[in-house]
C-alpha atoms as a PDB file:
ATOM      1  CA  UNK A   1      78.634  33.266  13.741  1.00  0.00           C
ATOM      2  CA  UNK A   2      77.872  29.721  11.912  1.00  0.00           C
ATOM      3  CA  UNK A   3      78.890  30.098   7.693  1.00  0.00           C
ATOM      4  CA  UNK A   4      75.468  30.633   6.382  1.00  0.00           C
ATOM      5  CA  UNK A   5      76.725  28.740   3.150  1.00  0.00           C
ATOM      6  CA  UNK A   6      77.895  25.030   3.575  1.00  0.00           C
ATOM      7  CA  UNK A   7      79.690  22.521   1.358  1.00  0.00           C
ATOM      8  CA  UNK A   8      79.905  18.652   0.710  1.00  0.00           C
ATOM      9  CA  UNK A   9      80.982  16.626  -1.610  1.00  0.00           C
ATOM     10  CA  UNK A  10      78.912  13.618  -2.616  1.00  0.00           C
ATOM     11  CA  UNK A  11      79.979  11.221  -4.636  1.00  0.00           C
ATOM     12  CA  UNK A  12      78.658   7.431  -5.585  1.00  0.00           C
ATOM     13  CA  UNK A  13      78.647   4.946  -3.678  1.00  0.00           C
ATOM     14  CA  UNK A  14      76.939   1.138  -3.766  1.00  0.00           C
ATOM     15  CA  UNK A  15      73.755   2.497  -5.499  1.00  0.00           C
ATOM     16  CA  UNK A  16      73.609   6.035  -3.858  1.00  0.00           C
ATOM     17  CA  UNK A  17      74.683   9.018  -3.801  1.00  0.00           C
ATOM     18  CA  UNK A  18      76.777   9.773  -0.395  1.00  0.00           C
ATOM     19  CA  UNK A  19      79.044  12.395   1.228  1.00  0.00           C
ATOM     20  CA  UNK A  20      81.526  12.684   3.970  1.00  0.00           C
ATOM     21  CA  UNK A  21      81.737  15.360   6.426  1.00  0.00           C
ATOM     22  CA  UNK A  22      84.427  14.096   9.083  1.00  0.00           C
ATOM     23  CA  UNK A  23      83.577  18.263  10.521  1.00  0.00           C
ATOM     24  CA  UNK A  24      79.997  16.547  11.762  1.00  0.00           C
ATOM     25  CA  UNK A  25      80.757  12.805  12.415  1.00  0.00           C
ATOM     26  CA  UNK A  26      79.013  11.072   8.590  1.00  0.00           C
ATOM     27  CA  UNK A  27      80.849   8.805   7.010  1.00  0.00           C
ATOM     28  CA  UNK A  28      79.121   7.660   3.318  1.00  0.00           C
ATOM     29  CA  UNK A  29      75.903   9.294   4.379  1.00  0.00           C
ATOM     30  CA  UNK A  30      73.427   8.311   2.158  1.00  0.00           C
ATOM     31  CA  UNK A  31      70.799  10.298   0.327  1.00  0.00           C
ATOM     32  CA  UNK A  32      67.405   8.702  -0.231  1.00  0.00           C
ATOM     33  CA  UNK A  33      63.696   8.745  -0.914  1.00  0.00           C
ATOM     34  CA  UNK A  34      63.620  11.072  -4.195  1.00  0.00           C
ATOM     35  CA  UNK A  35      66.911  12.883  -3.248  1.00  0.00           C
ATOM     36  CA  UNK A  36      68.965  10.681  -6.123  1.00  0.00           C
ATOM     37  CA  UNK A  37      66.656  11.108  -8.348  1.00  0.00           C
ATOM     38  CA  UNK A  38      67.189  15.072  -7.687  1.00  0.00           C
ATOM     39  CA  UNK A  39      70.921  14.936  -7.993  1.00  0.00           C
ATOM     40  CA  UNK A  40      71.132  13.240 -10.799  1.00  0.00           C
ATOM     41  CA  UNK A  41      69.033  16.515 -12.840  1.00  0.00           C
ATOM     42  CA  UNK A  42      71.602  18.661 -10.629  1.00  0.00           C
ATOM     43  CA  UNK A  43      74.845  16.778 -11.842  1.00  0.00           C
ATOM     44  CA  UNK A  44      73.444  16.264 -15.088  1.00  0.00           C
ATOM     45  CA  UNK A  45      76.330  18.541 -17.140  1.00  0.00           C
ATOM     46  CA  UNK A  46      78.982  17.090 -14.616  1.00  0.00           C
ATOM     47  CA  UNK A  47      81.898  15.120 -15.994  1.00  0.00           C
ATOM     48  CA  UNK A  48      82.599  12.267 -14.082  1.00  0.00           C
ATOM     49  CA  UNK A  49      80.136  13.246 -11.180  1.00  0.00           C
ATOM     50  CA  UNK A  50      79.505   9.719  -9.833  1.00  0.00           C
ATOM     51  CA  UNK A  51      83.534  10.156  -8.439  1.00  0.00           C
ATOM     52  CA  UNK A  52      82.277  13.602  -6.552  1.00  0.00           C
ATOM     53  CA  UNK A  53      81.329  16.816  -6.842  1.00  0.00           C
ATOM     54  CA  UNK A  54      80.694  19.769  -4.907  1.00  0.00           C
ATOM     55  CA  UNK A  55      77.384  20.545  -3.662  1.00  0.00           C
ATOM     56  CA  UNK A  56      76.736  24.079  -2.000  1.00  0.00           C
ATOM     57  CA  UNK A  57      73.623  24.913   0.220  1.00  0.00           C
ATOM     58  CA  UNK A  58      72.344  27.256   2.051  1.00  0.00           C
ATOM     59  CA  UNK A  59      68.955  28.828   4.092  1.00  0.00           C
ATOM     60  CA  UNK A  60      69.700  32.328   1.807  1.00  0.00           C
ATOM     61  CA  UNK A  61      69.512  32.580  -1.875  1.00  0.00           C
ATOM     62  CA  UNK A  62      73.158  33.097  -3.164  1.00  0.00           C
ATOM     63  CA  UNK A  63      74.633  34.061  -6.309  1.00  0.00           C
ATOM     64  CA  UNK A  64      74.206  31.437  -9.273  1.00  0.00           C
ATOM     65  CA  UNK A  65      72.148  28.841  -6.898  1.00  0.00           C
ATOM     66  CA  UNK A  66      70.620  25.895  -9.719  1.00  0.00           C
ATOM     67  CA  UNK A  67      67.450  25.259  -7.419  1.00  0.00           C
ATOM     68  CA  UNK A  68      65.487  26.333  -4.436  1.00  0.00           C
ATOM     69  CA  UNK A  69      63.869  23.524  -2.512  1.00  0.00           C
ATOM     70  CA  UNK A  70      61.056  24.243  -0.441  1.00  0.00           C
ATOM     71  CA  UNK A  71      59.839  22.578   3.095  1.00  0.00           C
ATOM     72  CA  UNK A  72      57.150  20.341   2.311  1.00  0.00           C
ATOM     73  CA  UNK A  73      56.709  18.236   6.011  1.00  0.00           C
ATOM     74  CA  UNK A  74      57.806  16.185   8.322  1.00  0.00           C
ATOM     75  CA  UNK A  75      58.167  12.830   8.297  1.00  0.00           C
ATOM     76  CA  UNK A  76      60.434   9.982  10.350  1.00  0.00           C
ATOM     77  CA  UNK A  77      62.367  13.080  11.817  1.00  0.00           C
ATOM     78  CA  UNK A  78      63.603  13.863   8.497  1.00  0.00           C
ATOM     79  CA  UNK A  79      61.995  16.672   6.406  1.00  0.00           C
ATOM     80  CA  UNK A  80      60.415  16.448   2.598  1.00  0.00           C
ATOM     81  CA  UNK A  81      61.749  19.099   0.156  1.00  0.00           C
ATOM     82  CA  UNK A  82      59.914  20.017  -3.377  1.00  0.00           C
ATOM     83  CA  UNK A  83      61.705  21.599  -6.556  1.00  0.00           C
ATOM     84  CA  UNK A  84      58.923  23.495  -8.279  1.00  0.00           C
ATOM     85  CA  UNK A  85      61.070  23.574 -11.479  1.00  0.00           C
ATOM     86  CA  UNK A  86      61.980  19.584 -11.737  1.00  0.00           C
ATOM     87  CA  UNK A  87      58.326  19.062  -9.674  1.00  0.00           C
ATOM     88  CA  UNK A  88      60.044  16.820  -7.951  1.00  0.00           C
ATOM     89  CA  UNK A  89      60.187  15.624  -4.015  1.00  0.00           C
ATOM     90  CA  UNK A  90      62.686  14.415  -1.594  1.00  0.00           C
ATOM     91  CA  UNK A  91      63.712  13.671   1.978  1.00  0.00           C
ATOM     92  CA  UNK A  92      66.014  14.617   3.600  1.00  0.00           C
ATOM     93  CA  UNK A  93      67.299  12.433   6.742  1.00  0.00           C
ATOM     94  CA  UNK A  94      67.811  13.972  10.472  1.00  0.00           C
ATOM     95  CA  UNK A  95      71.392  14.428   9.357  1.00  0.00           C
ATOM     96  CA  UNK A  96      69.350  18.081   8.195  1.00  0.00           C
ATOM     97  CA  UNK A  97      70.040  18.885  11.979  1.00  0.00           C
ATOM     98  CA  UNK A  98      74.022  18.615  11.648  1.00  0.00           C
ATOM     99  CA  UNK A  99      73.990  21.568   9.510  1.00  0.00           C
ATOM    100  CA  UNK A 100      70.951  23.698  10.747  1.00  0.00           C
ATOM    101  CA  UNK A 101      68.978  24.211  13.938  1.00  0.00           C
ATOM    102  CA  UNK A 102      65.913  23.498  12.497  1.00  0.00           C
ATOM    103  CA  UNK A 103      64.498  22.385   8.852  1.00  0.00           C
ATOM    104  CA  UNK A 104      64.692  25.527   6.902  1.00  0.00           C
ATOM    105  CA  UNK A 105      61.866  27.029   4.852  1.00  0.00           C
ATOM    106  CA  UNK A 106      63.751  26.925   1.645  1.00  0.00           C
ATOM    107  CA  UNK A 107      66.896  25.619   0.865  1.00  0.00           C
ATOM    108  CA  UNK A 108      69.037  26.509  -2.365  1.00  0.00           C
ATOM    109  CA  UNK A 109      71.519  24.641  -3.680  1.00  0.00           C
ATOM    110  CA  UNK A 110      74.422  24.518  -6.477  1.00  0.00           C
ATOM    111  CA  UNK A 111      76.395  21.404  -8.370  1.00  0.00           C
ATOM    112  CA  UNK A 112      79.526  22.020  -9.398  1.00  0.00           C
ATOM    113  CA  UNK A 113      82.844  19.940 -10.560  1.00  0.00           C
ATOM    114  CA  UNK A 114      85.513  19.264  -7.781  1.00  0.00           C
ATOM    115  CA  UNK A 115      88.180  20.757  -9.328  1.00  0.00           C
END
């Protein structure tokens, strides 16, 4: 059975936010197209995020998730993603696909310090 709750750790990088996940091949993945822009309200009481922090996800709502994301559409093989609370929009790349089968309905994420 896959972990229905998965981790990163993004951190900045030449303009962007990226991660590395050496368990599904990316190396300074970037985010883009309105995902920043969402990070940076998610990071926002982070010390120091720009040099990483942890980001948890998930399909399922877990305990003390900041946001819930929901599908918007398709688009370039990546999929858009709204916050209702921030009303704000962003895509996320086909890199979606290294951690789920197919674009969720609703994602839900957390931001938390490294250490």
């Amino acid at each position: 059975m896959e972990n229905a709750i998965k981790v990163i750790t993004p951190y900045w990088y030449s303009g962007t936010w990226v991660f590395d996940d050496a368990a599904v091949d990316l190396v300074r993945e970037p985010f883009v197209s309105g995902v920043p822009a969402m990070i940076n309200v998610l990071v926002g009481e982070i010390p120091d995020a720009r040099d990483g922090f942890r980001l948890t996800f998930s399909h399922l709502a877990f305990p003390g998730h900041q946001r819930k994301l929901d599908w918007l559409r398709e688009e370039g093989g990546g999929h858009w993603y709204r916050s209702e609370e921030d009303d704000m929009e962003g895509w996320l790349c086909p890199a979606l696909f290294k951690y789920f089968e197919e674009a969720p309905p609703e994602l839900f994420v957390r931001a938390d310090g490294t250490f």
